[in-house]
Protein backbone atom coordinates (compact mmCIF):
# COMPACT_ATOMS: atom_id res chain seq x y z
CA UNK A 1 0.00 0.00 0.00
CA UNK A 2 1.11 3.03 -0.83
CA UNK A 3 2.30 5.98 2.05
CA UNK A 4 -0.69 7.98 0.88
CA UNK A 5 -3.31 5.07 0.63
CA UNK A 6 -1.97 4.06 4.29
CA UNK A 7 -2.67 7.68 5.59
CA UNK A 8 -6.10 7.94 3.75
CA UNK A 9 -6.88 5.07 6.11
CA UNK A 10 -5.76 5.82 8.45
CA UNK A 11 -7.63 9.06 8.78
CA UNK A 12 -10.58 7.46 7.36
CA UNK A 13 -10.09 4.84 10.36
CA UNK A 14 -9.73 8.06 13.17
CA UNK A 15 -12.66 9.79 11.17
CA UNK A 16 -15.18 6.54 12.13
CA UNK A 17 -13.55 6.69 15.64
CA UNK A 18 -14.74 10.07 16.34
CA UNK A 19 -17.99 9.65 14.72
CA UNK A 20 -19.10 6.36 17.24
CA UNK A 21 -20.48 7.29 20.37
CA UNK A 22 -19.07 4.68 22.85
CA UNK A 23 -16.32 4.67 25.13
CA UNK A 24 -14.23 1.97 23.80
CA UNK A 25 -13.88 4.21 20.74
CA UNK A 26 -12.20 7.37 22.86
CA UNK A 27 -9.63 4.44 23.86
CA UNK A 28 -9.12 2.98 20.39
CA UNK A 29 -9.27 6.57 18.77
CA UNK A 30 -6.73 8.00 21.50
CA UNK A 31 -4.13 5.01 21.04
CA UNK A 32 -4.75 5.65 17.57
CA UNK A 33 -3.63 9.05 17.96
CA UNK A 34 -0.56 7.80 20.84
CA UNK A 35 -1.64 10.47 23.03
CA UNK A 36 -1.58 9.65 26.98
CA UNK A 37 -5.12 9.38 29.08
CA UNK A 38 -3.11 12.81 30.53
CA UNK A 39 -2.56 14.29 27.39
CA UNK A 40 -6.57 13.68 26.41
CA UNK A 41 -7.75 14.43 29.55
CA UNK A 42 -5.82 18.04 29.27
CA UNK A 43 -7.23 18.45 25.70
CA UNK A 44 -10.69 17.76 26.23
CA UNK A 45 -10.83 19.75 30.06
CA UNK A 46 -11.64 16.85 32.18
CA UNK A 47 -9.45 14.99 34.77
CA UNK A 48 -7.15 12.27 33.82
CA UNK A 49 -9.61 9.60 36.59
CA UNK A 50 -12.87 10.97 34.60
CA UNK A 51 -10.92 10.14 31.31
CA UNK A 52 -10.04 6.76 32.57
CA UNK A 53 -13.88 6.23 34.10
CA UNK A 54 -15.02 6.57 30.31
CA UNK A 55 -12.81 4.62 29.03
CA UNK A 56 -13.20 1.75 31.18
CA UNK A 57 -16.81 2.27 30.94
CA UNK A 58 -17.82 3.06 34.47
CA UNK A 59 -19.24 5.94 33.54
CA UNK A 60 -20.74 7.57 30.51
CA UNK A 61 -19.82 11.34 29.16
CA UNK A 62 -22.91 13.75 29.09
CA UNK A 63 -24.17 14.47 25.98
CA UNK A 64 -22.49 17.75 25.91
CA UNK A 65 -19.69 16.08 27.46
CA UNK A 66 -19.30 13.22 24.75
CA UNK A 67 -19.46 16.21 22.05
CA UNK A 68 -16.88 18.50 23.23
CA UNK A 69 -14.37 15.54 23.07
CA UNK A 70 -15.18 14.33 20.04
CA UNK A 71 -14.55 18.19 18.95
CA UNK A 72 -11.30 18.43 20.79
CA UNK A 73 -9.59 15.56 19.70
CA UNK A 74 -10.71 16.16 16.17
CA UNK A 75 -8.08 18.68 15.92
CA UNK A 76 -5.95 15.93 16.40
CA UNK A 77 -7.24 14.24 13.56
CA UNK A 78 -6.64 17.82 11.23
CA UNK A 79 -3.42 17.37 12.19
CA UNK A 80 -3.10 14.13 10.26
CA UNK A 81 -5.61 15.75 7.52
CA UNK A 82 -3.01 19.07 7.14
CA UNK A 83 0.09 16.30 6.30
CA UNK A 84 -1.44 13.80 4.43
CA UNK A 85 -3.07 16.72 1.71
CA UNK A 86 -0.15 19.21 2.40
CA UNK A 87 -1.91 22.29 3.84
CA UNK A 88 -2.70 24.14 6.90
CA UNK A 89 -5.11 25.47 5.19
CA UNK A 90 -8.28 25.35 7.56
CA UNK A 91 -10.94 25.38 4.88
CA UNK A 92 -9.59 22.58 2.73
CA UNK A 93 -9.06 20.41 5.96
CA UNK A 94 -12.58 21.10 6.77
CA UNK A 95 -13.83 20.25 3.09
CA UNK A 96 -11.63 16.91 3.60
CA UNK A 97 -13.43 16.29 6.56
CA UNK A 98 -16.70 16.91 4.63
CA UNK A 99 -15.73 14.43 2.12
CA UNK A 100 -14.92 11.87 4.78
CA UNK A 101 -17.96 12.10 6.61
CA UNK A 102 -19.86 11.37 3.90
CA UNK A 103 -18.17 8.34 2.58
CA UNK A 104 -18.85 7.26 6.10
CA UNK A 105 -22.16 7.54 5.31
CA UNK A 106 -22.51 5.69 2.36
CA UNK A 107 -20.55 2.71 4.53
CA UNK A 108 -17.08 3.74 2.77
């Protein structure tokens, strides 16, 4: 597979990580991302014990919660957007995302 066609998937694969609404996904999406529970729990404003709570499924965000770290730790995933189509342009990573989204949709 090609470098490209490896990080098309494996944004595609972060992209249907953020869009599932269960907390094994904000484990699998932040050891996608090799971030530490303390470098997530800084990023999306909680405590590093609430982090760990979701993850292990003790507990369950809030909706508003569940939201705001899907939102957070999308920048993450722009990140990986910004090098794989060699901008930092903001608009075309958002189009990107667009386009992503809704592959996902169609089951991409």
């Amino acid at each position: 597979m090609s470098n490209n066609n490896h990080s098309l998937q494996r944004i595609s694969d972060l992209v249907r990580l953020v869009r599932k609404e269960d907390s094994v996904s904000l484990t699998e999406l932040r050891n996608q991302l090799e971030k530490t529970t303390d470098e997530v729990a800084a990023k999306i404003g909680v405590s590093e014990r609430q982090l760990k709570s979701w993850e292990l499924g003790e507990e369950q965000p809030s909706g508003i919660l569940h939201s705001a770290w899907k939102l957070r730790l999308s920048d993450y995933v722009d990140e990986e957007i910004s090098m794989l189509i060699s901008t930092d342009n903001p608009e075309l990573v958002t189009n990107f995302w667009e386009i992503l989204w809704r592959l996902h949709d169609l089951n991409y």
